[in-house]
N, C-alpha and C. Protein backbone atom coordinates (compact mmCIF):
# COMPACT_ATOMS: atom_id res chain seq x y z
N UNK A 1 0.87 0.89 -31.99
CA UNK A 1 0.69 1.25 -30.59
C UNK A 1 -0.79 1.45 -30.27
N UNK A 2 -1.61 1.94 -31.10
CA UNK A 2 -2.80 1.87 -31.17
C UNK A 2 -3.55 0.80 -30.64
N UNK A 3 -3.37 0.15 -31.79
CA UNK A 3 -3.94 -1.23 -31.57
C UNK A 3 -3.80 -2.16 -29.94
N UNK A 4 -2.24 -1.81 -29.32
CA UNK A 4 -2.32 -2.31 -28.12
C UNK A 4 -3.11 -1.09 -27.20
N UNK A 5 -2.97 0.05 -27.68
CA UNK A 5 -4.13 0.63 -26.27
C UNK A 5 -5.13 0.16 -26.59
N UNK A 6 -5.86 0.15 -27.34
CA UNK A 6 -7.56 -0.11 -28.02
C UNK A 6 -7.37 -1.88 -27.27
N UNK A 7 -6.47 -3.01 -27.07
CA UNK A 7 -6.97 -3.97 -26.18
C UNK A 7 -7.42 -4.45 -27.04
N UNK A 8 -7.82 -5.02 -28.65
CA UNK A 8 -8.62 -5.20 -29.02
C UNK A 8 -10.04 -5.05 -29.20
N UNK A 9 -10.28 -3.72 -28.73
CA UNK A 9 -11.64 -3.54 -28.05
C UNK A 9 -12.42 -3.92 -26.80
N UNK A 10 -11.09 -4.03 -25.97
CA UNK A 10 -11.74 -4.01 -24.23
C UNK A 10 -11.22 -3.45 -23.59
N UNK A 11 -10.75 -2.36 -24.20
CA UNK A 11 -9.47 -0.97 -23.53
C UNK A 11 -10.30 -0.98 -22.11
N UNK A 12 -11.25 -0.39 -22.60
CA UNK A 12 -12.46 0.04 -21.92
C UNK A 12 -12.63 -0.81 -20.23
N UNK A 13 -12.33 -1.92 -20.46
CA UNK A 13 -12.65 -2.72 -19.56
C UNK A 13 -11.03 -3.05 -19.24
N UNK A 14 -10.23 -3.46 -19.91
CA UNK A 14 -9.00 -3.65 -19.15
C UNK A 14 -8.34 -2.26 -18.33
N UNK A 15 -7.79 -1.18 -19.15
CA UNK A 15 -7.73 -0.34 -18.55
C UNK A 15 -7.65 0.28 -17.00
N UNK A 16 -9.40 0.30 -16.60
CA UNK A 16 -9.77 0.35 -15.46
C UNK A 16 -9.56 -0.41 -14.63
N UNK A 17 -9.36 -1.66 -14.93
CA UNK A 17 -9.13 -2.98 -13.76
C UNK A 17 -7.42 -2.79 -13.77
N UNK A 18 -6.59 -2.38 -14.71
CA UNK A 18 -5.76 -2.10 -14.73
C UNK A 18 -5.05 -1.08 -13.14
N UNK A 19 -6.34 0.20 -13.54
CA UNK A 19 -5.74 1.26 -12.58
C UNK A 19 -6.09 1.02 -11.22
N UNK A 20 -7.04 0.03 -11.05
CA UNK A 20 -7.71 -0.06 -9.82
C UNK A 20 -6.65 -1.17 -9.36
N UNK A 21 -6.11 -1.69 -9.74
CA UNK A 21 -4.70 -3.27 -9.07
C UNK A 21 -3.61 -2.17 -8.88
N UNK A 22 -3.30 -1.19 -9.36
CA UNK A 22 -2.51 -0.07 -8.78
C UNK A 22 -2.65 0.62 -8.35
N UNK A 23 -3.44 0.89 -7.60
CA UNK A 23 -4.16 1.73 -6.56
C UNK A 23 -4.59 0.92 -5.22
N UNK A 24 -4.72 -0.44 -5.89
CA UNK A 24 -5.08 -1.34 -4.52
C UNK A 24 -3.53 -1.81 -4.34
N UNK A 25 -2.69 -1.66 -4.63
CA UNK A 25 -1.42 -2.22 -4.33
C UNK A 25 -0.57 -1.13 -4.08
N UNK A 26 -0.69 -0.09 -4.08
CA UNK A 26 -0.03 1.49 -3.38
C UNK A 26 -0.68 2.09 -2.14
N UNK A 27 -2.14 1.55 -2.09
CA UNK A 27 -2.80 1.70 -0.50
C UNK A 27 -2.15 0.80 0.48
N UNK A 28 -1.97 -0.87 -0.12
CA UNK A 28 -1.38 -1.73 1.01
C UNK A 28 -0.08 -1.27 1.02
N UNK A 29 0.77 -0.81 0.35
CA UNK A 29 1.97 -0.62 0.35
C UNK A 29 2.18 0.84 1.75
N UNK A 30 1.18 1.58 1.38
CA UNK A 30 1.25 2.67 2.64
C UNK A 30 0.74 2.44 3.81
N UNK A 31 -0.10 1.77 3.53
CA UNK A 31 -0.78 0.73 4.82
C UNK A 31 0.00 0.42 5.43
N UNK A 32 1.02 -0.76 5.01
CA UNK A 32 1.59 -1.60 5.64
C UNK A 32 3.10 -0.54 6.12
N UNK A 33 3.52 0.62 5.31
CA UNK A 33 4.33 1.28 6.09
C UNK A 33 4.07 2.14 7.23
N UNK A 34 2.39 2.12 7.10
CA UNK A 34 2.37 2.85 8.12
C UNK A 34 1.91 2.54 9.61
N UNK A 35 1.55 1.21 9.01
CA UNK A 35 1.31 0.20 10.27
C UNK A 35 2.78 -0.43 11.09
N UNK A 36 3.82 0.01 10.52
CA UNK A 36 5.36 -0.49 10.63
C UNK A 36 5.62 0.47 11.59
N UNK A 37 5.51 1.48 10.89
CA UNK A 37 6.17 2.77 11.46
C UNK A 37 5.00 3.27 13.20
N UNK A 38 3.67 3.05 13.29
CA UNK A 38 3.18 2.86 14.14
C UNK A 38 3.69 2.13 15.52
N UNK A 39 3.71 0.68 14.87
CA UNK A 39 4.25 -0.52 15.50
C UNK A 39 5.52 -0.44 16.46
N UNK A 40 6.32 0.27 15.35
CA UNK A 40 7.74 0.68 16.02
C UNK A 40 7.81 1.37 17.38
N UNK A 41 7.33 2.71 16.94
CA UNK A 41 6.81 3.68 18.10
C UNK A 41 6.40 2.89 18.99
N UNK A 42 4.99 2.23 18.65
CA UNK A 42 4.34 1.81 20.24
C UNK A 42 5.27 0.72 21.05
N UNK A 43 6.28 0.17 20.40
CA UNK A 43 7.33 -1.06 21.00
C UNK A 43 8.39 0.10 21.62
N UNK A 44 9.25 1.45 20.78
CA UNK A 44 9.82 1.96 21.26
C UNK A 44 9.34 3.03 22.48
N UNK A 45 8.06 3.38 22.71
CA UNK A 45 7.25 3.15 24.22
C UNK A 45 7.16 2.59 25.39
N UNK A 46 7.33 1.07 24.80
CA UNK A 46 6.78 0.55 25.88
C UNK A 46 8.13 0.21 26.06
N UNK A 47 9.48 -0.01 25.40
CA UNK A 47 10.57 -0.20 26.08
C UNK A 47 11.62 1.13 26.64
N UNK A 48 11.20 2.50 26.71
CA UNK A 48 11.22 3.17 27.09
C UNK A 48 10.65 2.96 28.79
N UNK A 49 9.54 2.96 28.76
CA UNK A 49 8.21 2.95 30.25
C UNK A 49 9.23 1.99 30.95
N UNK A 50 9.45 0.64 30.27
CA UNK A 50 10.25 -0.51 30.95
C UNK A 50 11.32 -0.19 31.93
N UNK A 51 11.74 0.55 30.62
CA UNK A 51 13.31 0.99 31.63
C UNK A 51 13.28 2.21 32.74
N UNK A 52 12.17 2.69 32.41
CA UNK A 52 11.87 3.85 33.88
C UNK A 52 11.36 3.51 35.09
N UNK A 53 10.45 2.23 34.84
CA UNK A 53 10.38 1.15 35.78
C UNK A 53 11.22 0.28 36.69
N UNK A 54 12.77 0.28 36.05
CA UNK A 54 13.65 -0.79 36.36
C UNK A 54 14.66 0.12 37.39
């Protein structure tokens, strides 16, 4: 088990590129829910306004 953390001797360097592709892929992931959940709202707004209009 060693031997696979140690990377052969580029732990060092895999590792980190490791944690940083999961960290850049859990930001878009909240990103994009929270750009959803935004989205929603401002559509369930404006079809709200619509119908107070009508």
């Amino acid at each position: 088990m060693s031997e696979f953390l140690s990377m052969g001797g580029y732990a060092a360097y895999v590792w980190p590129a490791y944690g940083l592709t999961l960290v850049v892929i859990v930001w878009n992931i909240i990103g994009a829910r929270r750009l959803l959940a935004r989205s929603r709202e401002d559509a369930r707004r404006r079809l709200e306004m619509r119908g107070e209009e009508a």
